[in-house]
N, C-alpha and C. Protein backbone atom coordinates (compact mmCIF):
# COMPACT_ATOMS: atom_id res chain seq x y z
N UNK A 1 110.77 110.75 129.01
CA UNK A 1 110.12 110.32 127.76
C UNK A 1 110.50 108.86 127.47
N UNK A 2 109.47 108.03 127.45
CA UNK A 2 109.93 106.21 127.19
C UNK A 2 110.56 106.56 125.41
N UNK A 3 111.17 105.34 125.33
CA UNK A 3 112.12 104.85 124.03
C UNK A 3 110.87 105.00 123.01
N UNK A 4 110.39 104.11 123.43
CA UNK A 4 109.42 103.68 122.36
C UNK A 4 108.61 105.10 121.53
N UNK A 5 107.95 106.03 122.43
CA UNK A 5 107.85 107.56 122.24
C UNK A 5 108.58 108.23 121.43
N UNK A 6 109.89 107.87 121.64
CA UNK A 6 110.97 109.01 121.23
C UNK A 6 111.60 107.93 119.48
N UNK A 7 111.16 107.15 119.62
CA UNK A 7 111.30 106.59 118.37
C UNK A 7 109.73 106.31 117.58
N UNK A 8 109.07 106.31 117.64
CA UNK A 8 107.49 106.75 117.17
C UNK A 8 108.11 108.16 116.23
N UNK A 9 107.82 108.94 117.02
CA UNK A 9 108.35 110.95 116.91
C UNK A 9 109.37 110.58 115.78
N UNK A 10 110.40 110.06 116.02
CA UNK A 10 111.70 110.28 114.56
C UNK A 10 110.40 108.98 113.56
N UNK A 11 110.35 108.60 113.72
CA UNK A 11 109.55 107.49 112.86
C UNK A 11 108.69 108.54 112.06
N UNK A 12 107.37 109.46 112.56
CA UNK A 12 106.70 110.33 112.30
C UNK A 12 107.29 111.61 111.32
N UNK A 13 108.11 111.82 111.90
CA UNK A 13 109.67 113.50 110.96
C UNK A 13 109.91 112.29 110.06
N UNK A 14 110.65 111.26 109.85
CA UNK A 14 111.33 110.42 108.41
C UNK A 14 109.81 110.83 107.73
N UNK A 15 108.81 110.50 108.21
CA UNK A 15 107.53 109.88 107.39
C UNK A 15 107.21 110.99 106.97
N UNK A 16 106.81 112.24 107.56
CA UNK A 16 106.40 113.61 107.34
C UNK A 16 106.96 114.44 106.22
N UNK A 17 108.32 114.25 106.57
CA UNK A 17 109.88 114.71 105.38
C UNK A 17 110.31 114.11 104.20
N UNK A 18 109.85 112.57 104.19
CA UNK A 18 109.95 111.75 102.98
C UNK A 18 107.96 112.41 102.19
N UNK A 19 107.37 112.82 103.01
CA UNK A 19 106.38 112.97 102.24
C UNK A 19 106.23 114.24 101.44
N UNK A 20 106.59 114.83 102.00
CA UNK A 20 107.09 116.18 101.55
C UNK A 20 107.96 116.50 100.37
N UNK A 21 109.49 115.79 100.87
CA UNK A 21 109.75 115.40 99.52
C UNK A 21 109.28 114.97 98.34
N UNK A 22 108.81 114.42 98.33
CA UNK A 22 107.77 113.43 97.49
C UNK A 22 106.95 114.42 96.51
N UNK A 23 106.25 115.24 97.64
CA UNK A 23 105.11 116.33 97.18
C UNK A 23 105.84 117.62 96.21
N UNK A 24 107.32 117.50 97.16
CA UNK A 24 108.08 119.17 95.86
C UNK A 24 108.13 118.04 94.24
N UNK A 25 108.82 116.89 94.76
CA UNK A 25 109.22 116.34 93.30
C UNK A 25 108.29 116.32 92.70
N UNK A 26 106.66 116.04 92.89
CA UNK A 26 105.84 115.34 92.36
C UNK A 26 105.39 117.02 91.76
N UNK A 27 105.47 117.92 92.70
CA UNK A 27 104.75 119.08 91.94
C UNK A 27 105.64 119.70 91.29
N UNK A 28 107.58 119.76 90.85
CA UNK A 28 108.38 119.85 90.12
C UNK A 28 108.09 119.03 88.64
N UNK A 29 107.85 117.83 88.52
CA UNK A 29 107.60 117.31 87.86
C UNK A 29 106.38 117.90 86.39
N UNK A 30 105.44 118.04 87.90
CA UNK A 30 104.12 118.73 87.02
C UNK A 30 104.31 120.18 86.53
N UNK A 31 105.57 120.78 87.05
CA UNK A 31 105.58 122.36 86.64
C UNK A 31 106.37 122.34 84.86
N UNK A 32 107.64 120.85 85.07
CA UNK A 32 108.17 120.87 84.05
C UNK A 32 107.26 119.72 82.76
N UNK A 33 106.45 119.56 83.15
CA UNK A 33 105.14 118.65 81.86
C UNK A 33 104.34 119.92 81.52
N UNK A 34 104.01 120.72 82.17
CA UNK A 34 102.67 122.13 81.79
C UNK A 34 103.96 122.74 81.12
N UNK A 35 105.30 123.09 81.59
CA UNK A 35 105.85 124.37 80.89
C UNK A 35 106.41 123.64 79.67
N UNK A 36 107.08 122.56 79.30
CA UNK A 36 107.55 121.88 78.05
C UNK A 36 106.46 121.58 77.27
C-alpha cells in the first residue's frame, strides 16, 4: 500500500469521525432547545 494511500484513508476516518461528532453535538444540542 503507497504512503500517500495510507495517509488519504487516516485523512478520510479524522474527516468521517470529526463529522460525526459534529452531527451527535449538533443533534444533542437540538434535543436540549425542543426539551427546555
Amino acid at each position: 500500500m503507497p504512503l500517500w494511500l495510507r495517509r488519504l484513508g487516516w485523512f478520510v476516518l479524522l474527516w468521517g469521525m470529526s463529522i460525526a461528532v459534529l452531527g451527535v453535538v449538533a443533534y444533542g444540542i437540538r434535543l436540549v432547545i425542543y426539551a427546555g
